[in-house]
Structure formats: C-alpha cells, structure tokens
Protein backbone atom coordinates (compact mmCIF):
# COMPACT_ATOMS: atom_id res chain seq x y z
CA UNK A 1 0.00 0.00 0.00
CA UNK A 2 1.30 3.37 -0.56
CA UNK A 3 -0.03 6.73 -0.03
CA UNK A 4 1.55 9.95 -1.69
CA UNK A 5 1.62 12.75 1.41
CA UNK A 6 1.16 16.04 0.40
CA UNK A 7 4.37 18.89 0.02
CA UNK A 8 2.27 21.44 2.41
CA UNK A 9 1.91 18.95 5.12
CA UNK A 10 5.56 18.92 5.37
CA UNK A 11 7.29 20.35 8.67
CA UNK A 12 3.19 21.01 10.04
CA UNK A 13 2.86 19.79 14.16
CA UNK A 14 1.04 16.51 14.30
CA UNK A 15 -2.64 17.61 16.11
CA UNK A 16 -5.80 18.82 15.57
CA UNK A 17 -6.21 22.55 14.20
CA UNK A 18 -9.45 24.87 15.67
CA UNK A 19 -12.87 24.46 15.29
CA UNK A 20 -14.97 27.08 16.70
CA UNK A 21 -16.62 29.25 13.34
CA UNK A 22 -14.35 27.24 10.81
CA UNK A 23 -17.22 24.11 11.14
CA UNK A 24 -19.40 23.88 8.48
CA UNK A 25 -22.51 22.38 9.49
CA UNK A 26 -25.60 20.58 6.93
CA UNK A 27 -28.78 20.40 8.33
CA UNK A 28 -30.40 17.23 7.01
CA UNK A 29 -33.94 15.44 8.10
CA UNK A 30 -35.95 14.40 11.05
CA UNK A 31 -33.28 15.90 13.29
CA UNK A 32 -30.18 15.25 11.70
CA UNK A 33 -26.68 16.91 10.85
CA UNK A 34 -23.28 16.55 9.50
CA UNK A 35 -20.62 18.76 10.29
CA UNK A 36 -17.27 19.46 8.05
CA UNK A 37 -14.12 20.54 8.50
CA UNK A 38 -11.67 20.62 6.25
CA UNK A 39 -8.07 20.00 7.03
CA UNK A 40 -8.41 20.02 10.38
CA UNK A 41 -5.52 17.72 11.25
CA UNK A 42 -2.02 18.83 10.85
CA UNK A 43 0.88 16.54 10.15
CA UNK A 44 -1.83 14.20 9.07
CA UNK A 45 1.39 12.22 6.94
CA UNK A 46 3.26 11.28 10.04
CA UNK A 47 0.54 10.56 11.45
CA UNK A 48 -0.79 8.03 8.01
CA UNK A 49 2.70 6.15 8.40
CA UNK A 50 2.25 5.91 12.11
CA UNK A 51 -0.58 4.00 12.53
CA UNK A 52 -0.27 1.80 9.53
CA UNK A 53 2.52 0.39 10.69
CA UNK A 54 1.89 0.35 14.26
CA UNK A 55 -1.53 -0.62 14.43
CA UNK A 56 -2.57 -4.01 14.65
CA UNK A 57 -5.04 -4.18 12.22
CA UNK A 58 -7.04 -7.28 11.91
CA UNK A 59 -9.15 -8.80 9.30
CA UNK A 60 -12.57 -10.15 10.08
CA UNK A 61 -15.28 -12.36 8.87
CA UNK A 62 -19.57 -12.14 9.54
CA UNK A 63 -22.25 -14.11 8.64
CA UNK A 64 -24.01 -12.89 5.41
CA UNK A 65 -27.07 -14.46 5.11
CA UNK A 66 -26.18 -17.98 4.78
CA UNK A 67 -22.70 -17.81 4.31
CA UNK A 68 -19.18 -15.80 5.61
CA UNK A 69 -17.60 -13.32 4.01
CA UNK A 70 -14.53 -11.30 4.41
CA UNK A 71 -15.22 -8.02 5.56
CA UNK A 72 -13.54 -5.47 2.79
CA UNK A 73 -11.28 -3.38 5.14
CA UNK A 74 -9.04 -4.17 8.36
CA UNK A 75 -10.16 -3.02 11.71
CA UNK A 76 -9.23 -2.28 15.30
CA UNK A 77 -10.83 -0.94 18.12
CA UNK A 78 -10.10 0.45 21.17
CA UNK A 79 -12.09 1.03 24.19
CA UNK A 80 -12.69 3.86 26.55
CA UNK A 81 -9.73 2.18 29.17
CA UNK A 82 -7.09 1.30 25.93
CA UNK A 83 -4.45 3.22 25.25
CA UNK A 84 -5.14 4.85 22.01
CA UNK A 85 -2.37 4.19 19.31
CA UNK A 86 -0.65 7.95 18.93
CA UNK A 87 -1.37 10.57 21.79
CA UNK A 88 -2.01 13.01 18.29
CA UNK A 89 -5.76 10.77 18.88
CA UNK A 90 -5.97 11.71 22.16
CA UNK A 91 -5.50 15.57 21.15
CA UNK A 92 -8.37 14.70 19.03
CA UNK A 93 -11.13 13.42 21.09
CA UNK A 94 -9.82 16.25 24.12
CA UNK A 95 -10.82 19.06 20.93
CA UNK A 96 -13.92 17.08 20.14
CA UNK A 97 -15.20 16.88 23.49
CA UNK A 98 -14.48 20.68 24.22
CA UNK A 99 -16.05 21.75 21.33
CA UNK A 100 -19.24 19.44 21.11
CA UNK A 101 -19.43 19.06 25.36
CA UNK A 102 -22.82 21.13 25.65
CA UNK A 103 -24.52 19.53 22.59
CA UNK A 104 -23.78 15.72 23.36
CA UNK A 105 -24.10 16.34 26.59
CA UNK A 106 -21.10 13.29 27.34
CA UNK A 107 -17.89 13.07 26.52
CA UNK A 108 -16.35 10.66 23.05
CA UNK A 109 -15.24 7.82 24.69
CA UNK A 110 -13.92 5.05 22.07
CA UNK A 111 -11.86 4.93 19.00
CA UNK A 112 -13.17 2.58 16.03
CA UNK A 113 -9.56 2.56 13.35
CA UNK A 114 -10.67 1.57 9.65
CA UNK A 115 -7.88 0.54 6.74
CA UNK A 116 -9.39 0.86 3.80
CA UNK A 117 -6.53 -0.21 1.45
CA UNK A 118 -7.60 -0.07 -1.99
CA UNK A 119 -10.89 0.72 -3.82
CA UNK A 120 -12.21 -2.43 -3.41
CA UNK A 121 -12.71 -1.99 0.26
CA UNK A 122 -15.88 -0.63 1.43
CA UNK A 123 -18.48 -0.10 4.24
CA UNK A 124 -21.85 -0.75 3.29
CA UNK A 125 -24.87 0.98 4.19
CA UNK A 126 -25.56 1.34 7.80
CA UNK A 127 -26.42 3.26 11.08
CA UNK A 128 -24.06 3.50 14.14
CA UNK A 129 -27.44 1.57 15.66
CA UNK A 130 -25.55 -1.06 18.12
CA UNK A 131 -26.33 0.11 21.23
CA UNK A 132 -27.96 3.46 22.35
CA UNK A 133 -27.86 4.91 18.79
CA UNK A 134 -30.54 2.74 18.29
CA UNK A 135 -32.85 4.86 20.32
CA UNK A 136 -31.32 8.50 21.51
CA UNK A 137 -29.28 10.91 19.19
CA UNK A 138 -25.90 11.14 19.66
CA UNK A 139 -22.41 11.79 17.45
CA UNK A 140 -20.09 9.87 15.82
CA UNK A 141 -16.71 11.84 15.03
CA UNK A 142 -14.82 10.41 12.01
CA UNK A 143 -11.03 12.37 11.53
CA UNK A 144 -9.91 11.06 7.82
CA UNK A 145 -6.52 10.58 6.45
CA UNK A 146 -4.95 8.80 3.48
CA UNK A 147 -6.07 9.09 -0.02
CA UNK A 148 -9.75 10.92 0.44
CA UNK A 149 -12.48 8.58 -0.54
CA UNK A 150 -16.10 9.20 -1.04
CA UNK A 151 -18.44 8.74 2.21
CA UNK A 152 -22.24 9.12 0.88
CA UNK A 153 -25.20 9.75 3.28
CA UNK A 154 -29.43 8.76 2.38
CA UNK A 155 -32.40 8.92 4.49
CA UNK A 156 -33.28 5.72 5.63
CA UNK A 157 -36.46 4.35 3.68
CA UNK A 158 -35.00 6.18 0.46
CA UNK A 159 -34.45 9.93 -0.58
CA UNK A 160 -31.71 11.66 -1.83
CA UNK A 161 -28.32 10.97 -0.86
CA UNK A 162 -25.71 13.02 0.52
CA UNK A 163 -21.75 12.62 -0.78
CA UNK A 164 -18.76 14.19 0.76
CA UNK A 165 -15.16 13.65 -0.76
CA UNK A 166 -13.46 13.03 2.82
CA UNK A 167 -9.68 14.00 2.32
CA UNK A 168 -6.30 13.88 4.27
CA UNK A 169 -6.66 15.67 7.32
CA UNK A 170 -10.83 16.18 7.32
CA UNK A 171 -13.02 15.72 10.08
CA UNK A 172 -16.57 14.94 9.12
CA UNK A 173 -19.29 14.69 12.34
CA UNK A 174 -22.82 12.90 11.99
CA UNK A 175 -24.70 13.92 14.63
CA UNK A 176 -28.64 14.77 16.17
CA UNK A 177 -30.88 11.41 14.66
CA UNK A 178 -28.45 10.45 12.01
CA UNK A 179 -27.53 7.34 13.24
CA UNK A 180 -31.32 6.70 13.61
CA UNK A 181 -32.79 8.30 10.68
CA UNK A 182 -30.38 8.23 7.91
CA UNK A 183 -27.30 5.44 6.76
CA UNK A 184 -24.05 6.51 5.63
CA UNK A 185 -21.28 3.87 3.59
CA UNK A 186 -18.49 4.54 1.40
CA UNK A 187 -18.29 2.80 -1.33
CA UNK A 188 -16.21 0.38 -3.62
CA UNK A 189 -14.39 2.53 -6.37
CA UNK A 190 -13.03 1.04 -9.59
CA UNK A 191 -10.34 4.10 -9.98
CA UNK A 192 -6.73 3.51 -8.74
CA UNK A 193 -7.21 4.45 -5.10
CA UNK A 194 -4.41 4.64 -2.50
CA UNK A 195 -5.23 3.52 0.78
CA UNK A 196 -7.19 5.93 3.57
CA UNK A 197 -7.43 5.39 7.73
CA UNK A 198 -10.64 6.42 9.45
CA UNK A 199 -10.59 6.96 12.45
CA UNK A 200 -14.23 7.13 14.42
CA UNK A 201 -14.88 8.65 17.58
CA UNK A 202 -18.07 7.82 19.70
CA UNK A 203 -19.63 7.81 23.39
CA UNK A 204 -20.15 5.04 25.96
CA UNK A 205 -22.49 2.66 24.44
CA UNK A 206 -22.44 3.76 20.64
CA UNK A 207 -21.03 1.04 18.09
C-alpha cells in the first residue's frame, strides 16, 4: 500500500487545528446533521505512516445471510480504558469533546480505526445503531486521512443521498438522529485508489 503525502503537510505539528466558526454544518432530516471541517488535522502524513505500521489491524469475517464473508477493510478498536495508538488521537477526542461538550451532553469515549486499502474496500450501508444509537441521538466523530475517498449519506427508507469527498486531514461529524434516521457507507471505487485510515470517535455505548 502506498499513499503519496502532500508537500504542504511537510514540517506542520502533528494535532488537531481549531474548530470554533471554521465548522461547516448541513442540516439534514428528522433531526439530523453533518458537520465538516476541512483539514483540520495537521501533520496528518506522520501521522498516516504511524498507525499503519503500528496498528494491529485485523481482518474479520460475519455471517451474510447464509454464508461468511470477508469483511472489505481491516479493523481495530479500542475502548474507553485502551491506550489509544498515537497521543495526536488523544489531542483529538480532548478538541472534540471541548467543542461538542454542551450539545452531546457526554464526553467521546472510544476509537473505532478503519484501513481501507484499496478501492475495493468498502463499508456498506448502515447506522451506528448497536447500542444506544438505536434509540437516543448522539455523534459519531470520524477524523480522515490517506487518499480521500467518497463517504455518501441517504435517508433511511430512500431519498436523496448526501456525498462528501473526505480527504487527508478532514473531520466529518454525523450527529442529532443520524444514526437513527439516515445510513451513511463509502463505497467500492473502480479508480486507482491509494489507501485511507478512518478513524471514528463515539460515546459510551455507541457502536
């Protein structure tokens, strides 16, 4: 897998920039939001070749009707007591949770890691509904970085959908009933793609 970094991210501190005004936010339906900010993470290459290499990604396998399949990207996750893989992460979720304390009303507790490698891995479509986001609103953080790759949003029961090129660097927030109310994927591509980390931050009880 490689990934071609980008000449302006050279020399740049590895961490999170400000949010504040420079958050865009989308209103959608029924209660639901998605928030955008572009290049919010500085140093976002180090940070690519860091956890690449010194995460221990796993592949897994589900039941798909009546047979198992590989699931089309590696994975790790860490809890609310692990030790999260660069302490640039932890800079993260400390920004998150200052900015988006009085709206969630909790802090962002675990860290889901995604390695999408090529274009033919994926996420299909899907709500963050395993466990409370099932029932209450609440917010899923994702910080992207890597080769940007399409995430697409739809209402659930059909509508419109929603597409946002995530790049290197972006942070992209799906909060209020969007879990609930609407599903999100990214999808295969058939274009030479270089390979893209996602990182997703949630609260207690949100998978």
């Amino acid at each position: 897998m490689t990934f071609q970094g980008s000449l302006l991210d050279i020399g740049t501190d590895i961490g999170p920039g400000p949010l504040g005004t420079t958050v865009r936010r989308r209103p959608l339906t029924e209660g639901a939001w998605v928030d955008v900010r572009r290049g919010w993470f500085g140093g976002a290459d180090v940070l690519f070749d860091r956890l690449l290499t010194g995460v221990a990604w796993r592949a897994e396998r589900r039941q798909m009707y009546e047979r198992v399949v590989e699931v089309p990207r590696l994975l790790c996750f860490y809890d609310e007591d692990d030790r999260l893989p660069h302490p640039a992460l932890d800079a993260a979720r400390e920004a998150l949770n200052a900015h988006y304390a009085a709206e969630l009303g909790e802090p962002l507790r675990t860290a889901g890691l995604c390695l999408y490698r090529d274009g033919r891995d994926s996420v299909a479509w899907h709500g963050d509904t395993i466990g409370r986001g099932s029932t209450e609103d609440t917010m899923v953080a994702i910080l992207s970085i890597g080769t940007p790759r399409a995430l697409a949003l739809r209402p659930r029961g059909g509508g419109p959908t929603v597409r946002y090129e995530v790049g290197h660097g972006d942070l992209l927030v799906m909060g209020g009933s969007c879990q609930r109310t609407w599903e999100h994927a990214v999808p295969k591509t058939a274009r030479p793609t270089g390979p893209r980390i996602s990182i997703q931050f949630r609260p207690r009880g949100v998978r």
